[in-house]
Protein backbone atom coordinates (compact mmCIF):
# COMPACT_ATOMS: atom_id res chain seq x y z
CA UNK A 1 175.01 73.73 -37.58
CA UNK A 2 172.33 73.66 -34.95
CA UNK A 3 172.08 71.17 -31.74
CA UNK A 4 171.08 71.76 -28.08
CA UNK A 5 173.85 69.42 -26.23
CA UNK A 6 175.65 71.45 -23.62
CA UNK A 7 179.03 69.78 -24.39
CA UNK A 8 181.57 72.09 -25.37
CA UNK A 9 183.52 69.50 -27.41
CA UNK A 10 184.03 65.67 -27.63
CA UNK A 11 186.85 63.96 -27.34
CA UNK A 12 187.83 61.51 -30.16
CA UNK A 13 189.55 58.30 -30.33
CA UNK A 14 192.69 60.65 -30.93
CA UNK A 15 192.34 62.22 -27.79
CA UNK A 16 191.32 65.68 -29.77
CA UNK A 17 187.85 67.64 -28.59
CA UNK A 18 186.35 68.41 -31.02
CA UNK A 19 182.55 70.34 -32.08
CA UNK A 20 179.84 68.10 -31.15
CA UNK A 21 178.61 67.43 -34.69
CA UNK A 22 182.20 66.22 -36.18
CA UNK A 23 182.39 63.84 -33.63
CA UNK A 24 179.63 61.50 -34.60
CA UNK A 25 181.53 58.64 -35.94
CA UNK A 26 181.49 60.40 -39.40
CA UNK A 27 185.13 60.27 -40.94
CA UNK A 28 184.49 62.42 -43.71
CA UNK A 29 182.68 64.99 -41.33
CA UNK A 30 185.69 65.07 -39.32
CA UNK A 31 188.26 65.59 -41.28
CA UNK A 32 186.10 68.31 -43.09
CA UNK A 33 186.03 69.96 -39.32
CA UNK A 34 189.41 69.51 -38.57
CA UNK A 35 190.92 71.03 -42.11
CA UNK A 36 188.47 72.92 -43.87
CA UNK A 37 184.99 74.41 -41.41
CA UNK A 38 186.40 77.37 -40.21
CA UNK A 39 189.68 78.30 -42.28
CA UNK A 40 189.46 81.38 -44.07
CA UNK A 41 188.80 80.67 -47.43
CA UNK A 42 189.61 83.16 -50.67
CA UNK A 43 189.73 83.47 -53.86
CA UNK A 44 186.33 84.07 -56.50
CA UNK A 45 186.46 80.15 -57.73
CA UNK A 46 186.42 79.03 -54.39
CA UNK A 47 184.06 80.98 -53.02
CA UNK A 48 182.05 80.81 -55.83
CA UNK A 49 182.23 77.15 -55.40
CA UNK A 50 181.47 77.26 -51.83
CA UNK A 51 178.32 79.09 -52.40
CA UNK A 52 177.29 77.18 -54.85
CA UNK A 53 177.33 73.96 -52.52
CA UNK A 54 175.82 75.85 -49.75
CA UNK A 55 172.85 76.89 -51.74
CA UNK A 56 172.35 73.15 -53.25
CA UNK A 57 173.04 72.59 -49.39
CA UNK A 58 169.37 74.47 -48.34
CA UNK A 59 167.17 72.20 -46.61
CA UNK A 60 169.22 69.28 -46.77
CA UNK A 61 171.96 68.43 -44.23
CA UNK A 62 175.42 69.13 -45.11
CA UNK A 63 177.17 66.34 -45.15
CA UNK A 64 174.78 64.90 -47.99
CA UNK A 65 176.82 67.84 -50.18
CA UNK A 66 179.60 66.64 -48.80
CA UNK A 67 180.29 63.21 -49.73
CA UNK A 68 178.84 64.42 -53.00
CA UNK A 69 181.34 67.56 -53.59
CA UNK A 70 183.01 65.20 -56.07
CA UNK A 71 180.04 64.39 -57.95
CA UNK A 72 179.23 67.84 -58.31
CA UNK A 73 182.83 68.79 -58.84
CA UNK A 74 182.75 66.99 -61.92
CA UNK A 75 179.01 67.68 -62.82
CA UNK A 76 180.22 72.15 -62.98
CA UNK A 77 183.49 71.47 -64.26
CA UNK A 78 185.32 72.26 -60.77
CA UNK A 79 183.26 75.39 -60.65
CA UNK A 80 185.32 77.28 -63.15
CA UNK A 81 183.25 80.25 -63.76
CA UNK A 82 183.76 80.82 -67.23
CA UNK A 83 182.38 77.69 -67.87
CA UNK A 84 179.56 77.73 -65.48
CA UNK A 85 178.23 80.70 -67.01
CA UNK A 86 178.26 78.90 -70.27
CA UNK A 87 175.81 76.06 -69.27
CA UNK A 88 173.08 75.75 -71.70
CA UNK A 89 169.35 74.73 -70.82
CA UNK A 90 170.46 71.32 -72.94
CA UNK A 91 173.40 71.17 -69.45
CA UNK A 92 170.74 71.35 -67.31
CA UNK A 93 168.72 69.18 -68.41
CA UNK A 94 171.70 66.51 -68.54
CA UNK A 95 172.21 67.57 -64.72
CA UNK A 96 168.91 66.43 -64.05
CA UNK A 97 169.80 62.98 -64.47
CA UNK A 98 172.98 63.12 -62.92
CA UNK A 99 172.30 61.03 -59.82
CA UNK A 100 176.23 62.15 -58.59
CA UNK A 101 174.45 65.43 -57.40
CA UNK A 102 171.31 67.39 -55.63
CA UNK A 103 168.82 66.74 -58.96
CA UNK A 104 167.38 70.22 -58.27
CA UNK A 105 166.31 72.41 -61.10
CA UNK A 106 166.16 75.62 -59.58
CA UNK A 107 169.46 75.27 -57.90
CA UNK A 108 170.92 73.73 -60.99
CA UNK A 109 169.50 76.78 -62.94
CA UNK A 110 170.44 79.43 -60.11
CA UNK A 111 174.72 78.39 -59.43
CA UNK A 112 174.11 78.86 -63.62
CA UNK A 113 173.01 82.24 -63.25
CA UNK A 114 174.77 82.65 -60.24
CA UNK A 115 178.17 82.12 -62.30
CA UNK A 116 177.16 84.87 -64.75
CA UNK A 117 176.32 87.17 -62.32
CA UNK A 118 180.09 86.29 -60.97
CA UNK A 119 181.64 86.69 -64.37
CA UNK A 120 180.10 90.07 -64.78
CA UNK A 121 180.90 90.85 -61.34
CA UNK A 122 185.05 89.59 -61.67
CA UNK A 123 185.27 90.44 -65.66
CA UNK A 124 187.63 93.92 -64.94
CA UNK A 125 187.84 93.44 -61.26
CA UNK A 126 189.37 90.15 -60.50
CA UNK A 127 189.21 89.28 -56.64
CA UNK A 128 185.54 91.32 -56.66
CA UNK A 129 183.31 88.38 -55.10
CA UNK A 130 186.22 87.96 -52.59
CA UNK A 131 186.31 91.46 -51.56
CA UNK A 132 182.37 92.02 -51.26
CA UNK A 133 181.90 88.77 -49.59
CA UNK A 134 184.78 89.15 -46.69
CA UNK A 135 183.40 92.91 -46.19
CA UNK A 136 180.86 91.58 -44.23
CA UNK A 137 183.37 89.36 -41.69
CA UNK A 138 182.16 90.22 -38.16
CA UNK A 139 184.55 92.96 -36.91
CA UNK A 140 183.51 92.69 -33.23
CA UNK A 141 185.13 90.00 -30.78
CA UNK A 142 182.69 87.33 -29.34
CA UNK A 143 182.65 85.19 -27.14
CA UNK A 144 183.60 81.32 -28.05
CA UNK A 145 180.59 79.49 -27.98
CA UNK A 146 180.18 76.69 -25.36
CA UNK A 147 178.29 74.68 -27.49
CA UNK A 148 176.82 74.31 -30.69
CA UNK A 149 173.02 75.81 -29.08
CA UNK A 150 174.89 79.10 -28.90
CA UNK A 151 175.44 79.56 -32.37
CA UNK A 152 173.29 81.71 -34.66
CA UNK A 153 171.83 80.60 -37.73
CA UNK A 154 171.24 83.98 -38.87
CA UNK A 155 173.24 87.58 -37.36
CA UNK A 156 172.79 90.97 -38.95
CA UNK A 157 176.00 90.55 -41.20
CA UNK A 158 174.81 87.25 -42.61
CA UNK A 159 171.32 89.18 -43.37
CA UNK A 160 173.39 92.00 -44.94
CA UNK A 161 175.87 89.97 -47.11
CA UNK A 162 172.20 88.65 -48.21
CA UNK A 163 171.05 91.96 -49.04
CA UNK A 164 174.12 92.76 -51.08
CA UNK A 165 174.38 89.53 -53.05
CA UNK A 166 170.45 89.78 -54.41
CA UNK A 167 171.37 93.14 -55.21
CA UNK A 168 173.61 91.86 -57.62
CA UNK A 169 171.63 89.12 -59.06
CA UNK A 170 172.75 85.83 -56.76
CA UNK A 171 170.13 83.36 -56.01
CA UNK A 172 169.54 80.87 -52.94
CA UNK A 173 171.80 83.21 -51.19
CA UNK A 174 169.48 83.67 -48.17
CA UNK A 175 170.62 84.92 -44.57
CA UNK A 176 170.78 81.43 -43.14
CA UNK A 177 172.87 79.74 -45.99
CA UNK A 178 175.28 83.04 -45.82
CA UNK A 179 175.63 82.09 -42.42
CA UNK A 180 176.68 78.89 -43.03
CA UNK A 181 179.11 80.54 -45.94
CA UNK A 182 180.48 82.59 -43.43
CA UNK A 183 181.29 79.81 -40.73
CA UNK A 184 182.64 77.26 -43.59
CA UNK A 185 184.69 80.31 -45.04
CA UNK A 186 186.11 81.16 -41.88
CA UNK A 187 184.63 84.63 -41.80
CA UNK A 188 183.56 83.54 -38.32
CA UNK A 189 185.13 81.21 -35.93
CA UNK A 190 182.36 78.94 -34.71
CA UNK A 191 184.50 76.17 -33.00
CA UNK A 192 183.28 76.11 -29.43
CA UNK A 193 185.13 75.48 -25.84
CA UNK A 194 186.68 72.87 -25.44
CA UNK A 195 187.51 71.99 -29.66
CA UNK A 196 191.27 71.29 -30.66
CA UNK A 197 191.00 74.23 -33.41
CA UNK A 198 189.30 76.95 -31.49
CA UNK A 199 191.99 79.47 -32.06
């Protein structure tokens, strides 16, 4: 999430403050604010799934993934791993024409090989992409941001978590999308001054 608005929050027709960008008049944008952006999120499915989204998610604006999480939902089976990994190039090329989704080949082809890499990485160690990905949650205390300008889009644990997840194989899982895993995860707490969840 970038912008350069000084507001801390906006105030809703509820009466709640909220960050600058859920508070455009978007319904489904808020309510993703208000109970998912910034909750911490575990589990290898789900994060698997969130990663997934956030790398179909590069160069686009998120809430185009957003309203169409359900398409893609259905299009990877829910992002069950198992049968991720099992996606044949005959899958993909059915993806292609599935307008209910980002009709992008090399992401297609990379949350494919992305799910392998998982199902190697989870096979005897369940809980294993949970563990490496929330050993890179800022340990240090920051200061809220006062608005959205003083967020990062990339800090030196994003750019590590990126370093660790090529290692093992992952794809579109560059320092700026593991950013935004890490704020959507709740491995940082990016709700500025002013916003009804800043906790």
């Amino acid at each position: 999430m970038t912008d350069t608005a000084p507001d801390p929050a906006v105030v809703g027709d509820d009466g709640r403050g909220r960050c600058r960008w859920a508070a455009q008049g978007d319904d489904e944008y808020r309510r993703y604010h208000d109970e998912e952006w910034g909750y911490p999120l575990h589990g290898d499915q789900p994060l698997f799934e969130k990663m997934s989204l956030e790398g179909f998610q590069a160069g686009l604006s998120w809430i185009t993934i957003l309203r169409r999480r359900p398409g893609f939902r259905a299009a990877f089976a829910h992002f069950d791993i198992d049968t991720v990994a099992a996606m044949t190039p005959d899958d993909v090329d059915a993806l292609m024409l599935d307008t209910g989704i980002i009709r992008n080949r090399a992401k297609i082809e990379a949350t494919i090989s992305n799910a392998r890499v998982t199902q190697q990485l989870v096979a005897n160690d369940p809980g294993a992409l949970d563990r490496l990905i929330w050993s890179f949650a800022p340990t240090a205390d920051r200061p809220r941001p006062a608005s959205l300008a003083d967020i990062p889009a990339v800090t030196p644990e994003s750019t590590a978590l990126s370093k660790a997840l090529r290692a093992q194989g992952y794809r579109f899982v560059g320092p700026t999308t593991m950013y935004a895993l890490m704020q959507s995860g709740g491995l940082v707490d990016d709700h500025v001054v002013g916003c009804w969840r800043a906790s």
